[in-house]
C-alpha atoms as a PDB file:
ATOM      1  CA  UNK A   1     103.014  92.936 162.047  1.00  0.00           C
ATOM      2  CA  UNK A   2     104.395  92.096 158.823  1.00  0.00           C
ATOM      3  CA  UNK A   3     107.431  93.598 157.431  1.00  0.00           C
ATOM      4  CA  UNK A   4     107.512  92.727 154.359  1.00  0.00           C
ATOM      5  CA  UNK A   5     111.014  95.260 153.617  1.00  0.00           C
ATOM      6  CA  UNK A   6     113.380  92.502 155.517  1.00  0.00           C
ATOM      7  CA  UNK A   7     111.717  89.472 153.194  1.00  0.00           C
ATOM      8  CA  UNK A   8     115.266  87.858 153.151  1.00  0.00           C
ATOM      9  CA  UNK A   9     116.085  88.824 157.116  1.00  0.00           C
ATOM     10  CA  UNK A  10     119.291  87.226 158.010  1.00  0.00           C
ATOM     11  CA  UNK A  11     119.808  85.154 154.995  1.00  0.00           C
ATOM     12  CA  UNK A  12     123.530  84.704 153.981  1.00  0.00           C
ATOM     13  CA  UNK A  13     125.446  86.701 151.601  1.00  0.00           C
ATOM     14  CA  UNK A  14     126.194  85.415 148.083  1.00  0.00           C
ATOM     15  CA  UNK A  15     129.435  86.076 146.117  1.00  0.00           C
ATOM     16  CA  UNK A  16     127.196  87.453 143.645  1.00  0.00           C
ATOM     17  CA  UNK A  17     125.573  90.217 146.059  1.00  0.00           C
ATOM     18  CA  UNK A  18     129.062  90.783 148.304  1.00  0.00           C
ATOM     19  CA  UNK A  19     130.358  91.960 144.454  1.00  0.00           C
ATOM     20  CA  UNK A  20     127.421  94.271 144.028  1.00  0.00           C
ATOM     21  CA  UNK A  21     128.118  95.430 147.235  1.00  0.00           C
ATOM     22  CA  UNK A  22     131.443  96.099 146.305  1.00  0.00           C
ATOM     23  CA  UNK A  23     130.830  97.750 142.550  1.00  0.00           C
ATOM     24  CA  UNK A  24     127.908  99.831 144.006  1.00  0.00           C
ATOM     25  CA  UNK A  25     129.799 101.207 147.072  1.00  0.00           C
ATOM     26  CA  UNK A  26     132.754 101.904 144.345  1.00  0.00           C
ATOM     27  CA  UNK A  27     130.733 104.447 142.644  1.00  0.00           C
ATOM     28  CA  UNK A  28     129.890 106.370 145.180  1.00  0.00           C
ATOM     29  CA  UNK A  29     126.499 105.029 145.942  1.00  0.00           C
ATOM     30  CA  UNK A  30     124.601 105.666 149.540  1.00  0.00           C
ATOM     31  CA  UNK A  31     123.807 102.738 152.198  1.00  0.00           C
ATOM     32  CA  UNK A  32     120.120 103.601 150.930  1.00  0.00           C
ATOM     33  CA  UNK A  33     120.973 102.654 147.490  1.00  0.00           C
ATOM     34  CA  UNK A  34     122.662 100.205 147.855  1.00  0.00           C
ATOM     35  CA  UNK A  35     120.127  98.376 150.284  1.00  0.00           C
ATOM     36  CA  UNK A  36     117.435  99.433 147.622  1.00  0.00           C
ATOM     37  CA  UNK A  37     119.449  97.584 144.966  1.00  0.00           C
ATOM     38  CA  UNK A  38     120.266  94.582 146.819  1.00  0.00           C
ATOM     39  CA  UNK A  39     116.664  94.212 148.757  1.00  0.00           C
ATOM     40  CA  UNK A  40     118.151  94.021 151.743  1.00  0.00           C
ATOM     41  CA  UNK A  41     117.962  96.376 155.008  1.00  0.00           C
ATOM     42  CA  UNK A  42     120.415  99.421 155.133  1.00  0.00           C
ATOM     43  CA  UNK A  43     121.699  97.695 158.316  1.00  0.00           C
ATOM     44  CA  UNK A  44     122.836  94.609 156.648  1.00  0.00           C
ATOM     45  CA  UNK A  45     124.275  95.736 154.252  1.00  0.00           C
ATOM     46  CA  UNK A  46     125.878  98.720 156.786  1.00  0.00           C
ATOM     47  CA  UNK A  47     127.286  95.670 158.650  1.00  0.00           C
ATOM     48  CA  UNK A  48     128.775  93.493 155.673  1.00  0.00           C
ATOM     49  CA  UNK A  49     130.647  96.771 154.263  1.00  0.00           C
ATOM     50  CA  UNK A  50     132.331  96.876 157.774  1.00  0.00           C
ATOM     51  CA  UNK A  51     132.863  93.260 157.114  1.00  0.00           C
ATOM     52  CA  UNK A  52     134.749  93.516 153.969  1.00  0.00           C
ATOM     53  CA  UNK A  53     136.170  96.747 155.237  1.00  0.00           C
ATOM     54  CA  UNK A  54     134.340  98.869 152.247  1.00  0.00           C
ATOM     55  CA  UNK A  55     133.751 102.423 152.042  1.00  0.00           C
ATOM     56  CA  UNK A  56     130.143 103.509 151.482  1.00  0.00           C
ATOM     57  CA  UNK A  57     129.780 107.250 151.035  1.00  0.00           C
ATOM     58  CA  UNK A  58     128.113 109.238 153.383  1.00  0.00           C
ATOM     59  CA  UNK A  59     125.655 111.327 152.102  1.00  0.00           C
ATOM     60  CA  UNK A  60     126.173 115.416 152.608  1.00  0.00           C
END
């Protein structure tokens, strides 16, 4: 069973990606996205906006 969508499971955010994060989520971009983008699972990076307290929009 290999998944190879989480190739970087659990691997520790970079100031580099926790900026993406930030710039992306700015501009109204969705969890998808911004996962997409990053390569890493909508839960991580669902988990690392509550971290840094960010607002990611919710699709309607």
């Amino acid at each position: 069973m290999d998944d190879t969508k989480f190739e970087r499971h659990r691997q520790p955010w970079r100031q580099d990606e926790i900026q993406k994060l930030h710039q992306l989520a700015g501009k109204g971009m969705s969890v998808r996205a911004i996962a997409k983008a990053l390569t890493r699972s909508e839960e991580s990076v669902k988990d690392r906006a509550k971290l840094d307290k960010i607002r990611i929009a919710k699709l309607r």
